[in-house]
Protein backbone atom coordinates (compact mmCIF):
# COMPACT_ATOMS: atom_id res chain seq x y z
CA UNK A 1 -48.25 -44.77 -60.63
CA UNK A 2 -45.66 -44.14 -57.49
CA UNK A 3 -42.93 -45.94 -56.71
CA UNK A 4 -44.93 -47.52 -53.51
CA UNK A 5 -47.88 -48.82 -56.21
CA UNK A 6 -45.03 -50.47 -58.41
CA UNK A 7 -43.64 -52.11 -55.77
CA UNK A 8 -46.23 -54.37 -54.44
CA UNK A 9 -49.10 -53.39 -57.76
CA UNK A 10 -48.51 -56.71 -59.35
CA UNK A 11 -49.65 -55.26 -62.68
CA UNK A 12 -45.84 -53.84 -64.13
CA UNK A 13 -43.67 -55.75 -65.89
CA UNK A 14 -40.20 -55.19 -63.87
CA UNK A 15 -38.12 -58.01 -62.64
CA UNK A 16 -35.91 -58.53 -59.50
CA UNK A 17 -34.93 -62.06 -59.23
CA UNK A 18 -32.68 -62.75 -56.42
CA UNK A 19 -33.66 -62.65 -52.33
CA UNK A 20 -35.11 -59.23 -52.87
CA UNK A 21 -37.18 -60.51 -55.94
CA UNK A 22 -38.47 -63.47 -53.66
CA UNK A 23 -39.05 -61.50 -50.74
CA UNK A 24 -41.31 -58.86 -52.68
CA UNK A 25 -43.07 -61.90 -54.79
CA UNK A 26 -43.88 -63.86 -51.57
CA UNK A 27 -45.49 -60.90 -50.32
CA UNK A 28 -47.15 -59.36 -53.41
CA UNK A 29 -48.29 -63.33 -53.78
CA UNK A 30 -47.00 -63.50 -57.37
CA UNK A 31 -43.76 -64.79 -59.28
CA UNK A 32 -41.17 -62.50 -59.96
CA UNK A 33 -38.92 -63.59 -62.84
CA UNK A 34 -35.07 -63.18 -63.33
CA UNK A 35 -33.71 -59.82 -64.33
CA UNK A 36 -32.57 -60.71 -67.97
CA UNK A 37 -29.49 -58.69 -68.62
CA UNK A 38 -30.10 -58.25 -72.13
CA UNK A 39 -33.22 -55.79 -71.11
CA UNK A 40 -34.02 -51.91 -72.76
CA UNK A 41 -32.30 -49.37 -70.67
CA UNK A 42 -35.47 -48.08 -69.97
CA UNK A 43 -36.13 -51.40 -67.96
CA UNK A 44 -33.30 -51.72 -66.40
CA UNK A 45 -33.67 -48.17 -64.77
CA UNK A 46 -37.24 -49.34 -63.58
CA UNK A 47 -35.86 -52.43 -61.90
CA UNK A 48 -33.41 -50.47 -60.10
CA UNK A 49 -35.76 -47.94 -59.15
CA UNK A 50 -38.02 -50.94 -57.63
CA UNK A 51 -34.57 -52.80 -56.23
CA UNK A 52 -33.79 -49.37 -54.93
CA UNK A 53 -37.25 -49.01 -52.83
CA UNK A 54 -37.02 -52.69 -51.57
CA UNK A 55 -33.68 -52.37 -50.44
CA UNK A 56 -34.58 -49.56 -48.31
CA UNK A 57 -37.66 -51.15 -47.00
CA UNK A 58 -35.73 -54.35 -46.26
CA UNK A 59 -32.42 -52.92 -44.89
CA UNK A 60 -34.44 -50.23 -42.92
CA UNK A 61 -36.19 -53.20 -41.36
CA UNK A 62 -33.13 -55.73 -40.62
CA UNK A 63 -31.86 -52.27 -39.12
CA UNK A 64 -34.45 -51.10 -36.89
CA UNK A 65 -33.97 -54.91 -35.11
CA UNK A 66 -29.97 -54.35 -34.82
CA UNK A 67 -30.37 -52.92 -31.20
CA UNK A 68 -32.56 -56.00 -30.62
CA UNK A 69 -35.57 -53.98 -30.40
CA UNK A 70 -38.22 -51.93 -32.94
CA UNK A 71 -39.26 -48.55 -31.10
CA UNK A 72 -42.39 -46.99 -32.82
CA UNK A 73 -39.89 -43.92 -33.98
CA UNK A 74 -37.91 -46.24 -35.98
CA UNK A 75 -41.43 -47.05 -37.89
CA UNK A 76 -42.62 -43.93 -37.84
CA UNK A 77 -39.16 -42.45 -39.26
CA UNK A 78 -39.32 -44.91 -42.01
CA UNK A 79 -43.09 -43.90 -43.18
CA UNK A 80 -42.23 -39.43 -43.17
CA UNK A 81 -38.46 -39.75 -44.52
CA UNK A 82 -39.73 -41.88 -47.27
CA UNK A 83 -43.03 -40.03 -47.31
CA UNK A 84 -45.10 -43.51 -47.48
CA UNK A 85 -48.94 -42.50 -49.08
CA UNK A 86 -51.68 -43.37 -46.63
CA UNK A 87 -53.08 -45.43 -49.11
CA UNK A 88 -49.86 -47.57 -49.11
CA UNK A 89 -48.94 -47.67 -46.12
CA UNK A 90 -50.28 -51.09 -44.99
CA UNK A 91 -48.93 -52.92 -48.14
CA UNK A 92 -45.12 -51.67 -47.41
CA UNK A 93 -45.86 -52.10 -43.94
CA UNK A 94 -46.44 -55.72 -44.68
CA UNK A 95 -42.99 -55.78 -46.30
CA UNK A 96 -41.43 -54.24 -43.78
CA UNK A 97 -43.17 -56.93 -41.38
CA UNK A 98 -41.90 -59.78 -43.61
CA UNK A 99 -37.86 -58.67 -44.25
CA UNK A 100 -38.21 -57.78 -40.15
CA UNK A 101 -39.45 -61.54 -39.15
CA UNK A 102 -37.62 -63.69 -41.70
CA UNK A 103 -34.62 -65.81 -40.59
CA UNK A 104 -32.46 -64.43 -43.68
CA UNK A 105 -29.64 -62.38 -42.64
CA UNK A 106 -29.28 -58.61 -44.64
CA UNK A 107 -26.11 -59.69 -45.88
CA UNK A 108 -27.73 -61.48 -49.32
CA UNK A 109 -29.97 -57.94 -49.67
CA UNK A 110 -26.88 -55.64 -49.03
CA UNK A 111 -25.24 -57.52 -51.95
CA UNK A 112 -27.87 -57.35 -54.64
CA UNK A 113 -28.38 -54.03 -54.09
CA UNK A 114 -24.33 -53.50 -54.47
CA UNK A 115 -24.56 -55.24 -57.82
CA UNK A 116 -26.94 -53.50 -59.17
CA UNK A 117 -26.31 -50.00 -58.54
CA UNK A 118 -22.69 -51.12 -59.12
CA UNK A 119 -20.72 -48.00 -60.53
CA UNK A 120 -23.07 -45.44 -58.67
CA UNK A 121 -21.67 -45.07 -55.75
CA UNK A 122 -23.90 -42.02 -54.91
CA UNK A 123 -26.62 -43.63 -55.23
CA UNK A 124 -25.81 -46.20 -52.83
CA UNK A 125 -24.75 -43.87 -50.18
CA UNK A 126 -28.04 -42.02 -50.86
CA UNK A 127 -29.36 -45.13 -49.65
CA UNK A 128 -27.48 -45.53 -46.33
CA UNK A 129 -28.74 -41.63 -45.30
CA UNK A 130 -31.74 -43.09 -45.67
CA UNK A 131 -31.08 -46.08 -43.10
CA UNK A 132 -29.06 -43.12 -41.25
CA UNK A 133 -32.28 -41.50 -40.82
CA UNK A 134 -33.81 -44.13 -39.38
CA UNK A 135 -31.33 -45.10 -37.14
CA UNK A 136 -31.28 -41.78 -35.42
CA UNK A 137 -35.45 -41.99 -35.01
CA UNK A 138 -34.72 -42.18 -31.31
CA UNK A 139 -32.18 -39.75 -31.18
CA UNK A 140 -29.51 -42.48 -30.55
CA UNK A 141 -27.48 -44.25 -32.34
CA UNK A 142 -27.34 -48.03 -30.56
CA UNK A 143 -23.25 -49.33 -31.42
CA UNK A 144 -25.57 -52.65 -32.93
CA UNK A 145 -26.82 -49.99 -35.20
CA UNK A 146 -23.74 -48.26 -36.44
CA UNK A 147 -21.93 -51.77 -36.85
CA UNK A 148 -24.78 -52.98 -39.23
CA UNK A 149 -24.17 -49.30 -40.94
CA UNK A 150 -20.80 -50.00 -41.71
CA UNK A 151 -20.92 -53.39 -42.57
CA UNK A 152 -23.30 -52.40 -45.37
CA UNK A 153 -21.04 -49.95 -46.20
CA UNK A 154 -18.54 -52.19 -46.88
CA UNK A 155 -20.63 -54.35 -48.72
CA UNK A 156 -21.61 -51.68 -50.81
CA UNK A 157 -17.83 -51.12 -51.74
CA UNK A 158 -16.93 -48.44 -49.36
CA UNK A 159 -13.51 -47.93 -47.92
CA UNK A 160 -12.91 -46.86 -44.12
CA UNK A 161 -11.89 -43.86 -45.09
CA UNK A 162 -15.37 -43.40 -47.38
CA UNK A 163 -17.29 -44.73 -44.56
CA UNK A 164 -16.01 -41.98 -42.18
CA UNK A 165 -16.49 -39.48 -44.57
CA UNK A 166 -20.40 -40.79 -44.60
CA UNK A 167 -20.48 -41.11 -40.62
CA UNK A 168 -19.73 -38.05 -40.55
CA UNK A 169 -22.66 -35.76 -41.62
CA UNK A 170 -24.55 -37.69 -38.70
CA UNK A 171 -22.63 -36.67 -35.36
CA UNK A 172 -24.61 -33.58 -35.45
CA UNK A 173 -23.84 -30.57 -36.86
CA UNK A 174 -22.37 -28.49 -34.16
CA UNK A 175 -19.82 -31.64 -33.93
CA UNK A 176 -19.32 -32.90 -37.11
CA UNK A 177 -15.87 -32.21 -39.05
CA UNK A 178 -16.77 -29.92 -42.21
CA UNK A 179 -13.31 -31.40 -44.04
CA UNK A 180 -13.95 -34.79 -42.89
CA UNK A 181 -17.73 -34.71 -44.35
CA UNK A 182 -15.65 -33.56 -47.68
CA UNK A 183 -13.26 -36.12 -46.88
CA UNK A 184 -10.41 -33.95 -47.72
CA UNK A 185 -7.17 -33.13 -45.55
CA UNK A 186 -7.21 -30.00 -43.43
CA UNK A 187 -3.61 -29.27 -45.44
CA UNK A 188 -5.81 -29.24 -48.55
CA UNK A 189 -5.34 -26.24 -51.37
CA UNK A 190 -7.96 -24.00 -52.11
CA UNK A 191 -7.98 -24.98 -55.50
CA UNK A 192 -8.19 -28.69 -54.75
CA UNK A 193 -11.04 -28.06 -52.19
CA UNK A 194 -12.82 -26.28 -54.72
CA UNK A 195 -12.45 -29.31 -56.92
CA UNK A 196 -13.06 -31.74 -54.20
CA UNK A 197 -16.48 -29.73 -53.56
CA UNK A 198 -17.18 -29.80 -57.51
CA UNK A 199 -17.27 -33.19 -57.83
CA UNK A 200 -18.72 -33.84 -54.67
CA UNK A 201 -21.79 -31.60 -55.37
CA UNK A 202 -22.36 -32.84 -59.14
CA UNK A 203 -22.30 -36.38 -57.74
CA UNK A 204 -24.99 -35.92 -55.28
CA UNK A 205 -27.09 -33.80 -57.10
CA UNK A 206 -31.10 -34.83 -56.84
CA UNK A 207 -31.39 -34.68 -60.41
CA UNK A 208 -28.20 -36.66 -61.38
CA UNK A 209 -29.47 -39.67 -58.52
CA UNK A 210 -33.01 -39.62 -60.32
CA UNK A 211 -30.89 -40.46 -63.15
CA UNK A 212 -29.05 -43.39 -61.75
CA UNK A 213 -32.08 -45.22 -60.65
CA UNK A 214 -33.03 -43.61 -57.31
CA UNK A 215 -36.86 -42.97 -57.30
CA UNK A 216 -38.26 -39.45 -56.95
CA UNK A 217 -39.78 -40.10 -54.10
CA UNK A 218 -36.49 -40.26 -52.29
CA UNK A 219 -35.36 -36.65 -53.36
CA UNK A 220 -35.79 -34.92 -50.10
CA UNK A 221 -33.12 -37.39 -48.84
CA UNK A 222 -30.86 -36.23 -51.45
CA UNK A 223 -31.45 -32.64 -50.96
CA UNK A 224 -30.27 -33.09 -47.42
CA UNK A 225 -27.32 -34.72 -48.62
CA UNK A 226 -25.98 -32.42 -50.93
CA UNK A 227 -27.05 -29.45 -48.13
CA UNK A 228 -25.21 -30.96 -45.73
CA UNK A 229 -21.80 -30.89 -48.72
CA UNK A 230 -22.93 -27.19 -49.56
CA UNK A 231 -22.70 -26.17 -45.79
CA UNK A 232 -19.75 -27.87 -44.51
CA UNK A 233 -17.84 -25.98 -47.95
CA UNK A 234 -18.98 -23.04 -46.93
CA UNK A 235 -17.81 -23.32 -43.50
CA UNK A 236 -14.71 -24.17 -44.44
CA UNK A 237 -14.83 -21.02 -47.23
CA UNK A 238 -15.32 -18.74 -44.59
CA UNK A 239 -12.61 -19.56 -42.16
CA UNK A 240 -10.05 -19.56 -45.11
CA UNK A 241 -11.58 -16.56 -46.37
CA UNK A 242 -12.24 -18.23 -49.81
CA UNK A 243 -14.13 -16.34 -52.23
């Protein structure tokens, strides 16, 4: 079963509780118990795969309304980045509907998903490329849109300086700041950049998000991620003339 047939299927066992728990289990039209703490590992992973896929369907919508309008790209980005089956698409679409009309701000959604990815940061800013991706959908991004950006960021635990760093990698490539998407200082050694790339590219490896509790079905975000780290390293290889 997908990620998209978990979600709203009504037939697995995971658990949410919470405003993203009561969101999905008004619309699914079932009861969604508390997450118990005390779960397997294995279920845990599931729940944040699940939290994971709500929290971009719900943060994607409260985002496409920053601006104070929906534009049929904004939809239309969220269904091909996140690669929404046809056969699904009018379930998550009703979703999408619900976290877009409802009087709750994203704030409460923003924080469950920072508790429960807490620790994986990557993971997390996985998540805001996605909302990224969305919020360029019409080829601008609307100052309502980049403030709601970085006020998740924050409540996901990033500093300023992180939150640049993540800005950064959307300005477009011909403008964007290779050291600033490595958030490194141009003054930087070459063995410290190295490093700096390292850890940067381990962290944001596909495979080691999978692991963390981001759903396969959000790899191709992740791949342009960790691209967009390879390139602006190599840029910055090639004007030192680092081997």
């Amino acid at each position: 079963m997908t990620i998209w047939g978990k979600v709203l299927g009504g037939t697995v066992g995971f658990v949410l509780g919470g405003p993203l728990g009561a969101l999905i289990g008004g619309v699914a039209g079932h009861a969604v118990d508390k997450l118990q703490r005390g779960r397997q590992d294995e279920d845990r992973a599931g729940t944040k795969e699940i939290a994971f896929t709500i929290g971009v369907i719900v943060l994607g919508a409260k985002l496409a309304k920053a601006d104070g309008v929906v534009t049929p790209e904004e939809v239309r980005a969220f269904k091909e980045v996140f690669h929404v089956p046809p056969d699904e698409l009018k379930n998550v679409g009703r979703v999408f509907d619900r976290a877009r009309q409802d009087a709750e701000g994203f704030e409460p959604y923003a924080k469950q998903v920072a508790e429960l990815f807490k620790g994986k940061p990557a993971v997390l800013e996985d998540l805001l490329d996605g909302l990224f991706h969305i919020a360029k959908a019409d080829d601008v991004v609307h100052p309502a849109e980049l403030e709601f950006l970085a006020a998740v960021a924050r409540i996901f635990g990033f500093s300023e300086a992180e939150w640049a760093r993540i800005r950064e990698g959307y300005v477009g490539p011909d403008q964007a700041d290779p050291y600033r998407i490595l958030g490194v200082d141009r003054e930087i050694s070459d063995s410290e950049l190295k490093r700096r790339y390292r850890k940067l590219a381990k962290e944001h490896h596909p495979d080691v998000l999978v692991g963390q509790g981001m759903p396969k079905e959000f790899v191709e975000v992740a791949s342009e991620k960790l691209a967009s780290i390879n390139a602006a390293y190599e840029r910055i290889a090639r004007e030192r003339g680092v081997a």
